[in-house]
Each structure stands twice: as C-alpha cells, then as structure tokens.
Protein backbone atom coordinates (compact mmCIF):
# COMPACT_ATOMS: atom_id res chain seq x y z
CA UNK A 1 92.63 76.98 79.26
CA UNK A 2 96.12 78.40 78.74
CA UNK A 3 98.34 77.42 80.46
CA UNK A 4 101.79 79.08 82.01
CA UNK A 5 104.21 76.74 79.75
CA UNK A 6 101.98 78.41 76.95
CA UNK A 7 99.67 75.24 76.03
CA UNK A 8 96.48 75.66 75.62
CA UNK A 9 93.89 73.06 76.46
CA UNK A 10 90.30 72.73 75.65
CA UNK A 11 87.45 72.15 78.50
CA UNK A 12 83.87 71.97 77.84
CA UNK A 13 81.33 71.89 80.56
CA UNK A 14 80.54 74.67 83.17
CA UNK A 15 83.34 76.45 85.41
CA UNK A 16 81.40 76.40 88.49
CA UNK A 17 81.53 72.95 88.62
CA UNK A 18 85.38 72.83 88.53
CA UNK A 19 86.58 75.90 90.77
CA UNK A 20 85.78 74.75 93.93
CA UNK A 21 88.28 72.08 93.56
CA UNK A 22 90.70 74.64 92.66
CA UNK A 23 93.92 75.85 94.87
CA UNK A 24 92.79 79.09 96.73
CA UNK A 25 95.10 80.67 94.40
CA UNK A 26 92.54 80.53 91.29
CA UNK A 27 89.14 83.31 91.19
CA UNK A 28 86.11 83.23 88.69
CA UNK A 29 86.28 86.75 87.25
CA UNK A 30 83.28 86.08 84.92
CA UNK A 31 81.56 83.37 84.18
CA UNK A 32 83.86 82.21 81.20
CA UNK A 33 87.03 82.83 82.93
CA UNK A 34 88.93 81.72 85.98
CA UNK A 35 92.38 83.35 86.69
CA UNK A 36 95.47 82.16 88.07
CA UNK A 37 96.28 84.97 90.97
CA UNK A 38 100.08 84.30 89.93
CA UNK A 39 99.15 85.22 86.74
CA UNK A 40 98.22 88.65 87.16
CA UNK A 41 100.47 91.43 86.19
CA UNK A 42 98.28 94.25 87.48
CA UNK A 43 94.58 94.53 87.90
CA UNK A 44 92.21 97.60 88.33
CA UNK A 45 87.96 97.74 89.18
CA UNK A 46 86.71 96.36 86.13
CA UNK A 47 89.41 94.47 84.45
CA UNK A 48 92.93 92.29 84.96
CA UNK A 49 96.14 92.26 83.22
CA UNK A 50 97.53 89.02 82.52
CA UNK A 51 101.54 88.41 82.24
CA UNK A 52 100.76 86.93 79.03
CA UNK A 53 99.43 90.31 77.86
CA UNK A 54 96.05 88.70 77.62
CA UNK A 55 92.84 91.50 79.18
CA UNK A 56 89.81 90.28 80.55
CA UNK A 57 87.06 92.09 82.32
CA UNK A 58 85.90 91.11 85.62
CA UNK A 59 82.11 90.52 85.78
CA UNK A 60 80.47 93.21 88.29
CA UNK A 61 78.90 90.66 89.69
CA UNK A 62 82.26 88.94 90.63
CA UNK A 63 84.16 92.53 91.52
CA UNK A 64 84.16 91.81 95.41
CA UNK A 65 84.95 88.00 94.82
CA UNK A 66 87.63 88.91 92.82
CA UNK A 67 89.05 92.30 95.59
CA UNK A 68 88.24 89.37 98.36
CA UNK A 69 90.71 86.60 96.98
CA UNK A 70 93.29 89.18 95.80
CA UNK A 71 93.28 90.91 99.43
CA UNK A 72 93.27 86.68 101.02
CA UNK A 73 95.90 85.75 98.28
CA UNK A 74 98.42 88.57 99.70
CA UNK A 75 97.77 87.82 103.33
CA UNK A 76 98.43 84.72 103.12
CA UNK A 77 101.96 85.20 101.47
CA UNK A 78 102.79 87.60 104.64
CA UNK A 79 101.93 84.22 106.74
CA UNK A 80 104.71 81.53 104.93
C-alpha cells in the first residue's frame, strides 16, 4: 500500500476481504489495486491517474464499479 505521507506498507492476503470495511471513499479498480478517490488526479475508461504520478488500469470488469463510486463520491461532496 502507499500511502499519501509517501510510506509504503506491505499487506498480504486478498483485497476483497478488506474493502468492504473501507470508507466509501476507496474503489477496487482491479483485483490487485484499490484506490483512494482523493487520490486521483484524472481518470479516463480504462485507466486512472494518480497524484503521485503512479498509472493503473482499471479492470473491465470493475469499469462501472469504478464510473459508479466516482459519480457517488462527487454527489456526495455537493451534499456537506
């Protein structure tokens, strides 16, 4: 895992069983990566842009997922 003060951490076992206890804010893009909405700089169909610099493609499978909490993400920044 990286993290936003820059440290990386190591996790082994299996991502699904960790991002449903996740804030809203966080979306499996594949299934080796889970993304930090806050950390996106820009994003486009098949891949996001991380403010790190870091790229990483979105699984097709996890496309909609990913449009879904983007589009939930933003609405519910309109709401606070």
């Amino acid at each position: 895992m990286c993290k936003t003060d820059g440290e990386s951490v190591s996790y082994y076992g299996k991502l699904s069983d960790i991002v449903s206890n996740l804030p809203f804010q966080f979306v499996c893009i594949s299934k080796s990566y889970i993304v930090n909405i806050k950390c996106i700089k820009s994003w486009k169909s098949d891949a996001v842009l991380l403010k790190n610099g870091m790229e990483i493609s979105i699984a097709q499978s996890k496309r909609a997922s990913f449009k879904q909490a983007v589009f939930n993400y933003g609405r519910s920044k309109e709401v606070i």
